[in-house]
Protein backbone atom coordinates (compact mmCIF):
# COMPACT_ATOMS: atom_id res chain seq x y z
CA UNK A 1 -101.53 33.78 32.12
CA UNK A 2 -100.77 33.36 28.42
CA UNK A 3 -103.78 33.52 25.44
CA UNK A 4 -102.51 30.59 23.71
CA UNK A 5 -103.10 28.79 27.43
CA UNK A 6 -107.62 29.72 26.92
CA UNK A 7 -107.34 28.15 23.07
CA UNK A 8 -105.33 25.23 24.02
CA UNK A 9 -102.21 25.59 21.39
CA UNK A 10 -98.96 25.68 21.85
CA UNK A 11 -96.57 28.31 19.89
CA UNK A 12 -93.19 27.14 18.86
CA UNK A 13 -91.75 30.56 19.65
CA UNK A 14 -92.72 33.18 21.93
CA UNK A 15 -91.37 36.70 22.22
CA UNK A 16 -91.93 38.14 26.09
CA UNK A 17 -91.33 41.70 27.67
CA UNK A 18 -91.78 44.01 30.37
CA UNK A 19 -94.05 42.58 32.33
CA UNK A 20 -91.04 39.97 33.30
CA UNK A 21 -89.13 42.39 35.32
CA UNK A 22 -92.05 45.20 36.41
CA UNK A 23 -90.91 47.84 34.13
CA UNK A 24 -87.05 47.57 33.91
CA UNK A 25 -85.94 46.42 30.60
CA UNK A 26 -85.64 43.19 29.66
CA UNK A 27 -87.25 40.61 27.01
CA UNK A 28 -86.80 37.14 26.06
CA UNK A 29 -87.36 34.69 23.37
CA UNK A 30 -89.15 31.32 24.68
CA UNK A 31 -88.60 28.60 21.85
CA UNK A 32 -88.91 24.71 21.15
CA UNK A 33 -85.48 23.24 21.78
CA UNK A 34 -84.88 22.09 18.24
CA UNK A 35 -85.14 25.66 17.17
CA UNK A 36 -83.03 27.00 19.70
CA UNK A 37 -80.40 24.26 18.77
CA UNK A 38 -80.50 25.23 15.46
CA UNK A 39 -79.06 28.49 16.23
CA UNK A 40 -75.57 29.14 15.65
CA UNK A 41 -73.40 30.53 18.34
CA UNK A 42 -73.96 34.16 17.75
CA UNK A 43 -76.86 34.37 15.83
CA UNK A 44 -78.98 35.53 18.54
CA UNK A 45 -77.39 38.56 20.55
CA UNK A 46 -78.86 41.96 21.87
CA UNK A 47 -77.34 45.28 22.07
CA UNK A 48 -78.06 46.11 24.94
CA UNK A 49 -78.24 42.62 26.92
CA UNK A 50 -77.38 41.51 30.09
CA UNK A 51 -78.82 44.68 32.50
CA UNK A 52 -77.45 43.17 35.67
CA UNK A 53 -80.76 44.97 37.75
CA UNK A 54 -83.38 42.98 35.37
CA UNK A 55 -81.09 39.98 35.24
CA UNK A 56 -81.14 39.63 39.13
């Protein structure tokens, strides 16, 4: 499914979009734990987050 799956890497962060909710709006960002722990509460938001349609 992913290109990084046919060369046999794995990324340590991976941004992902549209095709997760057929066309309505949402994205995600996929990351190795110790980088997502390294986040402070807040440092990651959206603006327009949390559609409760592509959220279902």
């Amino acid at each position: 499914m992913w290109a990084f799956e046919h060369w046999n890497v794995m990324p340590d962060i991976m941004c992902v979009a549209k095709a997760m909710a057929t066309g309505i709006p949402i994205g995600a960002t996929i990351a190795k734990s110790e980088i997502m722990d390294s986040l402070k509460v807040g440092e990651h938001t959206t603006t327009f987050g949390g559609n409760p349609i592509a959220c279902a």
